[in-house]
N, C-alpha and C. Protein backbone atom coordinates (compact mmCIF):
# COMPACT_ATOMS: atom_id res chain seq x y z
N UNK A 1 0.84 -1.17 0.00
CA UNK A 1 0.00 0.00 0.00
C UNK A 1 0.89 1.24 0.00
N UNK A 2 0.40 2.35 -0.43
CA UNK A 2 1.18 3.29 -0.72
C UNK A 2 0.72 4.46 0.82
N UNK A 3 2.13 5.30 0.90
CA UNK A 3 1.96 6.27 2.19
C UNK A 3 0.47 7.16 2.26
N UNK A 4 0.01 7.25 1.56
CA UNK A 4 -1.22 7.62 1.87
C UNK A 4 -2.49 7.20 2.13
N UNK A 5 -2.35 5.67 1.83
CA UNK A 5 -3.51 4.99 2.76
C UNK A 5 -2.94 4.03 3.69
N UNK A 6 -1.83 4.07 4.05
CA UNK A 6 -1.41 3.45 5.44
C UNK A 6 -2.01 5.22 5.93
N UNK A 7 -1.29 6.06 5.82
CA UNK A 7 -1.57 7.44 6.89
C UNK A 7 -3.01 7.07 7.08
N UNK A 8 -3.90 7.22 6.29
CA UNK A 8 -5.09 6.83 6.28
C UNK A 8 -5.72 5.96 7.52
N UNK A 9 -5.35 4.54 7.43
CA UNK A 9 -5.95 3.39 7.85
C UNK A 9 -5.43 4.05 9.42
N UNK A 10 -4.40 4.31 9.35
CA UNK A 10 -3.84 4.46 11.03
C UNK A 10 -3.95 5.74 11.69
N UNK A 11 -4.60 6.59 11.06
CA UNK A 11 -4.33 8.07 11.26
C UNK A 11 -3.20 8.86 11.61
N UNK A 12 -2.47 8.54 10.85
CA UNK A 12 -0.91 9.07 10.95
C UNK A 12 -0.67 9.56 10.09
N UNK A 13 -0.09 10.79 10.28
CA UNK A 13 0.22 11.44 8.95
C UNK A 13 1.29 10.94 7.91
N UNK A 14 1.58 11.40 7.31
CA UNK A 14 2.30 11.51 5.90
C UNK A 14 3.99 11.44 6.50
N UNK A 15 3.88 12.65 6.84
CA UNK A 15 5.18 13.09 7.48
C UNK A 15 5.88 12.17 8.70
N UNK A 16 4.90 11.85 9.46
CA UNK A 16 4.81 10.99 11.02
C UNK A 16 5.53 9.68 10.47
N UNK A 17 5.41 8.92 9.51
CA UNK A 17 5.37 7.25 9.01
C UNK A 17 7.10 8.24 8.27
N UNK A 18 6.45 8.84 7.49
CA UNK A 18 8.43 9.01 7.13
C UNK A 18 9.40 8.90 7.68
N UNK A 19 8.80 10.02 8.83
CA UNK A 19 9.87 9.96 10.30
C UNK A 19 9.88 8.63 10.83
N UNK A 20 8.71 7.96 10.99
CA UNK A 20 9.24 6.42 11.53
C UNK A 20 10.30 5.73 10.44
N UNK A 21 9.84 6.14 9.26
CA UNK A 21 10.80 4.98 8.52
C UNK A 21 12.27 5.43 7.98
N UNK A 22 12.04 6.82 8.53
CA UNK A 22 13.73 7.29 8.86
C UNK A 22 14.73 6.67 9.88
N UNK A 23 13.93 6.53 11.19
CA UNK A 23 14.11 6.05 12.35
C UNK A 23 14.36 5.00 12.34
N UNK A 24 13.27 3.71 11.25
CA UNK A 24 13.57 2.82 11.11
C UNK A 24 13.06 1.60 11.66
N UNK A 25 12.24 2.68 11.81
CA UNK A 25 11.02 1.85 12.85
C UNK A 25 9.80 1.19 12.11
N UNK A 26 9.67 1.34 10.47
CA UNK A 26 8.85 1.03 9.96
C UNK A 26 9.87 0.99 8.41
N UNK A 27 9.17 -0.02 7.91
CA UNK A 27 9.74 -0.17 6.45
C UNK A 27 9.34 -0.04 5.08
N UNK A 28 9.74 0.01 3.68
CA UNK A 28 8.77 -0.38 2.81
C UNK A 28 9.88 -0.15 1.45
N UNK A 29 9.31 -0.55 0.60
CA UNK A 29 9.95 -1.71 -0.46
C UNK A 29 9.64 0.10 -1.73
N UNK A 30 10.96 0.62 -2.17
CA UNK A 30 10.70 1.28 -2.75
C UNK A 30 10.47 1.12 -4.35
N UNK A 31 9.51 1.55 -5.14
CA UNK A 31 8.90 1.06 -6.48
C UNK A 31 9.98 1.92 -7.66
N UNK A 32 9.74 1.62 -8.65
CA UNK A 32 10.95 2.22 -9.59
C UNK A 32 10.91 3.63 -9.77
N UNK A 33 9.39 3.79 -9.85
CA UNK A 33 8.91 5.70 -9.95
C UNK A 33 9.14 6.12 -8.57
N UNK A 34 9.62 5.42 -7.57
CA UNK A 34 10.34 6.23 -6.29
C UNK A 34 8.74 5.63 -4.78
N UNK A 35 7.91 5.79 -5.37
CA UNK A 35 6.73 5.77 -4.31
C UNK A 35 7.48 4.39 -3.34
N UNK A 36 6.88 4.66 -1.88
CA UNK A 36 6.93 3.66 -1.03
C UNK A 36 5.76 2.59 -1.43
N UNK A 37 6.42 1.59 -0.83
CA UNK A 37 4.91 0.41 -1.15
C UNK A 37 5.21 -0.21 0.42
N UNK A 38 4.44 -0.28 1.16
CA UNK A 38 4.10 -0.56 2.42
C UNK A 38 3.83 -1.89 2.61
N UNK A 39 4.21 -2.98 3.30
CA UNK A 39 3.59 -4.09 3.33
C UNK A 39 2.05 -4.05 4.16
N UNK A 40 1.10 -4.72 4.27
CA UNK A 40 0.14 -4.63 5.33
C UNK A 40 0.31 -4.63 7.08
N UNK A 41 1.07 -5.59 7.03
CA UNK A 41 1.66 -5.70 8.63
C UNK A 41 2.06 -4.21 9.18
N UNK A 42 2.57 -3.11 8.29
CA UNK A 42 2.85 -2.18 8.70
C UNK A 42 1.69 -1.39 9.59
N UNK A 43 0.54 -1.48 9.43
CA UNK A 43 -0.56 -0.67 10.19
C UNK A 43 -0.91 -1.49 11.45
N UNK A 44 -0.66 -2.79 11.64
CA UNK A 44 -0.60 -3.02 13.27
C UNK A 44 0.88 -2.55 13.79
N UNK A 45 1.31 -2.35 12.78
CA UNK A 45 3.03 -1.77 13.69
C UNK A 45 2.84 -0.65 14.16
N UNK A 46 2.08 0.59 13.02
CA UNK A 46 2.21 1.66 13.21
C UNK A 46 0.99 2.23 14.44
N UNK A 47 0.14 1.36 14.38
CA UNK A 47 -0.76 1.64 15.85
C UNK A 47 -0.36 1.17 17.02
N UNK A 48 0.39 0.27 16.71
CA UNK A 48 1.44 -0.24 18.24
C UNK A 48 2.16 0.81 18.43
N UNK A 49 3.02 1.79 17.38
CA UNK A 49 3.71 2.93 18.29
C UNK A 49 3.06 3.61 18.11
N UNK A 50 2.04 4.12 17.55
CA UNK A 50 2.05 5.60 18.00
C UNK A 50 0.63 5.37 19.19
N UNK A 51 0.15 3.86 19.84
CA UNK A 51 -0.03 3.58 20.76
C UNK A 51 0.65 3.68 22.19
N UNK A 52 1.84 3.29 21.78
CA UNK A 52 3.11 3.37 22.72
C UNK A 52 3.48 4.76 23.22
N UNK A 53 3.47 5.75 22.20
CA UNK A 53 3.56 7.00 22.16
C UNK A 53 2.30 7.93 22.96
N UNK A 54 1.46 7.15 23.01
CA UNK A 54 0.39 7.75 23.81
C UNK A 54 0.19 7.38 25.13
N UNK A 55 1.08 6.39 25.36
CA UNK A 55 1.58 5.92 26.63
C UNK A 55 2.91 6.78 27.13
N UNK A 56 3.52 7.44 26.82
CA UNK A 56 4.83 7.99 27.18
C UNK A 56 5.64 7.09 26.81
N UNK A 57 5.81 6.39 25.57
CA UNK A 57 7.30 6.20 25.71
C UNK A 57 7.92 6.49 23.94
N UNK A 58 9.15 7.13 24.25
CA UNK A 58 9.98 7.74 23.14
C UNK A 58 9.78 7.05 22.08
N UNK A 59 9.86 7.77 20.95
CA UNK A 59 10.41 6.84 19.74
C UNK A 59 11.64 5.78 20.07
N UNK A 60 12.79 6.27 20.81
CA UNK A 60 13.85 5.06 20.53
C UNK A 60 13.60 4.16 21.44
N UNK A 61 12.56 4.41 22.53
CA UNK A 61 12.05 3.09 23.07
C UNK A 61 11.39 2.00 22.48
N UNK A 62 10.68 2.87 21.35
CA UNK A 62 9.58 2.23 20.48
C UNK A 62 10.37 1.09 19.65
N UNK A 63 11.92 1.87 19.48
CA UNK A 63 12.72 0.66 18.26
C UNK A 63 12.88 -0.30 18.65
N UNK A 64 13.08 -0.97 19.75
CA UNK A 64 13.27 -2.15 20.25
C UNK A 64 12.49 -3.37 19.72
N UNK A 65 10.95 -2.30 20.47
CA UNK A 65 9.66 -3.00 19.90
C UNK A 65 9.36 -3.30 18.36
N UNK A 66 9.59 -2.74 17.39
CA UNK A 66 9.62 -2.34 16.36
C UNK A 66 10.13 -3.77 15.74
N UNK A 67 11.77 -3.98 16.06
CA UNK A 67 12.41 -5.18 15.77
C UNK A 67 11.42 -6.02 16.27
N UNK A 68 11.45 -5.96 17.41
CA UNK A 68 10.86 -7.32 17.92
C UNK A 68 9.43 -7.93 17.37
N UNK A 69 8.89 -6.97 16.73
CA UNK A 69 7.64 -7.16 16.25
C UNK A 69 7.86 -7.75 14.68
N UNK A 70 8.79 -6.88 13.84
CA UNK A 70 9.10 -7.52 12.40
C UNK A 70 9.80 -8.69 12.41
N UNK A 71 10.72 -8.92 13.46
CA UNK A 71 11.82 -9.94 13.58
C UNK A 71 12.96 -9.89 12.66
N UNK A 72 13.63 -8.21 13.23
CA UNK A 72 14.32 -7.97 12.31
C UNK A 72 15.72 -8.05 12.80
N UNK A 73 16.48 -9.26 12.55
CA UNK A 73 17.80 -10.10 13.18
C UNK A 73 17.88 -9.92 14.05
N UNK A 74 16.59 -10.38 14.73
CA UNK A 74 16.83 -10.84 16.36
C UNK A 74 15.96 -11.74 16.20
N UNK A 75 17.13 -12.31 17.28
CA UNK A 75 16.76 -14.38 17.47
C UNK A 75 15.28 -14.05 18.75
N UNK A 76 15.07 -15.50 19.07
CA UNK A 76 13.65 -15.45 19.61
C UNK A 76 13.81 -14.95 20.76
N UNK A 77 14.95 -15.30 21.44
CA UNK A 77 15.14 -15.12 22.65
C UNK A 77 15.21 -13.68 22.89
N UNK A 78 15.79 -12.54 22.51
CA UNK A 78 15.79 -11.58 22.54
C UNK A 78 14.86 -10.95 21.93
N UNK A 79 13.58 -10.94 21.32
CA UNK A 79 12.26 -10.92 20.71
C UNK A 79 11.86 -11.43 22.36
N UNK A 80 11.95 -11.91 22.25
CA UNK A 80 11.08 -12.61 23.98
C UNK A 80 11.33 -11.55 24.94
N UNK A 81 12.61 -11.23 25.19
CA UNK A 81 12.95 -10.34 26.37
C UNK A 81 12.23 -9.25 26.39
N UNK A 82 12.69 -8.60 24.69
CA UNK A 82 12.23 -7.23 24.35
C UNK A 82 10.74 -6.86 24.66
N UNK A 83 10.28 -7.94 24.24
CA UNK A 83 9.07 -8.03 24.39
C UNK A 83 8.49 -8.02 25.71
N UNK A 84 9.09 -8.81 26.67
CA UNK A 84 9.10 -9.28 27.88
C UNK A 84 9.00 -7.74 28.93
N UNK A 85 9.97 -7.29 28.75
CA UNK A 85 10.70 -6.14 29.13
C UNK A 85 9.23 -5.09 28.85
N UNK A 86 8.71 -4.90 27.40
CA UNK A 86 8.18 -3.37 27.73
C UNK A 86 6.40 -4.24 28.05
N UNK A 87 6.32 -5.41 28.29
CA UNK A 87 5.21 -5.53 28.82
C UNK A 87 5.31 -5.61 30.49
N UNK A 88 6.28 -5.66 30.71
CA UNK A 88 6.79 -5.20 32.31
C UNK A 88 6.55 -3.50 32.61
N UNK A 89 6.92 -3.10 31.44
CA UNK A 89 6.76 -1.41 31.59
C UNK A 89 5.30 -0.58 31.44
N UNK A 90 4.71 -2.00 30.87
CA UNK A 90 3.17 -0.95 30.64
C UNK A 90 2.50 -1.56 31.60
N UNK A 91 2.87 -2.55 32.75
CA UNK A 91 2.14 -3.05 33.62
C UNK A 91 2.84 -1.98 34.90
N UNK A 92 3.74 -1.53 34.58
CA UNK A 92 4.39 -0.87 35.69
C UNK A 92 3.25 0.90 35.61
N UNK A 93 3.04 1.40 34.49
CA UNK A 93 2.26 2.46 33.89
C UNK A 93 0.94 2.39 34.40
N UNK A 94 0.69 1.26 33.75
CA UNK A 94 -1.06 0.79 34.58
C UNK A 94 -0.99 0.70 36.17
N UNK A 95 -0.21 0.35 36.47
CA UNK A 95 0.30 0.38 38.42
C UNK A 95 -0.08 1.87 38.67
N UNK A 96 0.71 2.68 38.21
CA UNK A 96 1.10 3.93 38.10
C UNK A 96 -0.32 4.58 38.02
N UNK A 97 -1.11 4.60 36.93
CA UNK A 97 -1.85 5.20 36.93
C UNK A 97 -3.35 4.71 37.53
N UNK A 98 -3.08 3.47 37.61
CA UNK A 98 -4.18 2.87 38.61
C UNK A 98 -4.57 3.82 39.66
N UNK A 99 -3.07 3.94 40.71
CA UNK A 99 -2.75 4.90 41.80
C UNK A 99 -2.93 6.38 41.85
N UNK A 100 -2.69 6.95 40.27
CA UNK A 100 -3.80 8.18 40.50
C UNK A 100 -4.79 8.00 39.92
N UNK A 101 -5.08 7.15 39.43
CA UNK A 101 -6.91 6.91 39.19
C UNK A 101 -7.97 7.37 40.73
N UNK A 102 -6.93 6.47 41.91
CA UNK A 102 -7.54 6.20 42.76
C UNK A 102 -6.99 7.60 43.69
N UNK A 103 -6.10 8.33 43.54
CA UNK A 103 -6.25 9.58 44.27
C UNK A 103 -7.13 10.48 44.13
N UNK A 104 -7.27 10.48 42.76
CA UNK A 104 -8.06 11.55 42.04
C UNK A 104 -9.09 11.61 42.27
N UNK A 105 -9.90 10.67 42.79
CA UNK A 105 -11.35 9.92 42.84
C UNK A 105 -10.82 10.04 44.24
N UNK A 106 -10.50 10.11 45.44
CA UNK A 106 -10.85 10.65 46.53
C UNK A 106 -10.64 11.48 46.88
N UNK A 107 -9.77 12.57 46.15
CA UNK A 107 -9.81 13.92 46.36
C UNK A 107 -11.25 14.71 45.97
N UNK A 108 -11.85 14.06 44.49
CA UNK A 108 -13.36 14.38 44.11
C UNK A 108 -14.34 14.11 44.97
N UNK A 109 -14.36 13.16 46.13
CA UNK A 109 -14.91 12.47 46.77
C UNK A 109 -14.71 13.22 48.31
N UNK A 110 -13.72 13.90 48.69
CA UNK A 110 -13.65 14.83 49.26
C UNK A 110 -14.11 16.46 49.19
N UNK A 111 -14.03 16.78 47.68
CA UNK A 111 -14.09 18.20 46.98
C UNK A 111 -15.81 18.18 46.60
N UNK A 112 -16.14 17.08 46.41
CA UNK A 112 -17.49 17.03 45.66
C UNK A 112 -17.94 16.09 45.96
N UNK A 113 -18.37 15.28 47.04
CA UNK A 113 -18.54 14.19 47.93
C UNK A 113 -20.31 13.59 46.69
N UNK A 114 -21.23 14.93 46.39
CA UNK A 114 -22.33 14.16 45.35
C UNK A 114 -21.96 13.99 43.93
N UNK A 115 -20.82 14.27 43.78
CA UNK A 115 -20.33 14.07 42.30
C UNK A 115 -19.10 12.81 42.41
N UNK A 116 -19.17 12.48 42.84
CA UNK A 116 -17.83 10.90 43.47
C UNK A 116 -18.15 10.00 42.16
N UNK A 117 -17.18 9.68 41.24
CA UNK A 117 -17.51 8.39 40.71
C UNK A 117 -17.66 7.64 41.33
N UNK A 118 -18.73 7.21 40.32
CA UNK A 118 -19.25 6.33 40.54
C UNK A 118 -18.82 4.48 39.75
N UNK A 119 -18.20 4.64 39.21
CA UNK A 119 -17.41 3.16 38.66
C UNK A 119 -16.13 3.57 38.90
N UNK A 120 -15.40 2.46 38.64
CA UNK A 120 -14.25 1.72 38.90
C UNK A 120 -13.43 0.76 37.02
N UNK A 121 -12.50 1.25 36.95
CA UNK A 121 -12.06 1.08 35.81
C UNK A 121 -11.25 -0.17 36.43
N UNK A 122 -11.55 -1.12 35.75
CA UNK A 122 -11.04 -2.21 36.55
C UNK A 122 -9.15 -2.26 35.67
């Protein structure tokens, strides 16, 4: 697929996917008239980072993932770690924000005791 309906499918711009595939974080097979041609796999890549990215973490954190996701000369074991590793980090995030989930909601609960959520984001 060409850069303008990956931007499309993922809502990423034009510019955004370049910069990834400057970075190197995303790839694609260039055609003789110059256009990128995108494989498909690229749009669960590219919503995994700029997922990641909406989580706080950098682009060069993102490269790790990136490899580990294409399996790009890295053996399994280190695909495993990598992998291993930033699902340790988004469970550490969810910890994190669990904990001000739950401040926030008793400070409201203090400040506005009839306005208290009322659910629980499990």
């Amino acid at each position: 697929m060409r850069i303008g309906e990956l931007a499309q499918k993922t809502n990423v711009s034009a510019d955004t996917l370049r910069l990834y595939e400057k970075r190197g974080l995303i790839k694609s097979d260039r055609q003789n008239n110059g256009y990128r041609d995108f494989d498909a796999s690229m749009v669960q890549l590219v919503l995994l980072i700029k997922s990641g990215q909406k989580l706080g973490f950098k682009l060069r954190e993102m490269d790790g993932l990136a490899k580990a996701v294409t399996g790009s000369g890295l053996s399994q074991d280190e695909t495993s770690k990598l992998l291993g590793d930033k699902l340790s980090e988004v469970d550490a995030k969810i910890r994190e924000l669990t904990q001000l989930r739950a401040l926030l909601a008793d400070m409201m609960q203090q400040a506005c005791p009839l306005r208290a959520p009322k659910t629980k984001i499990a």
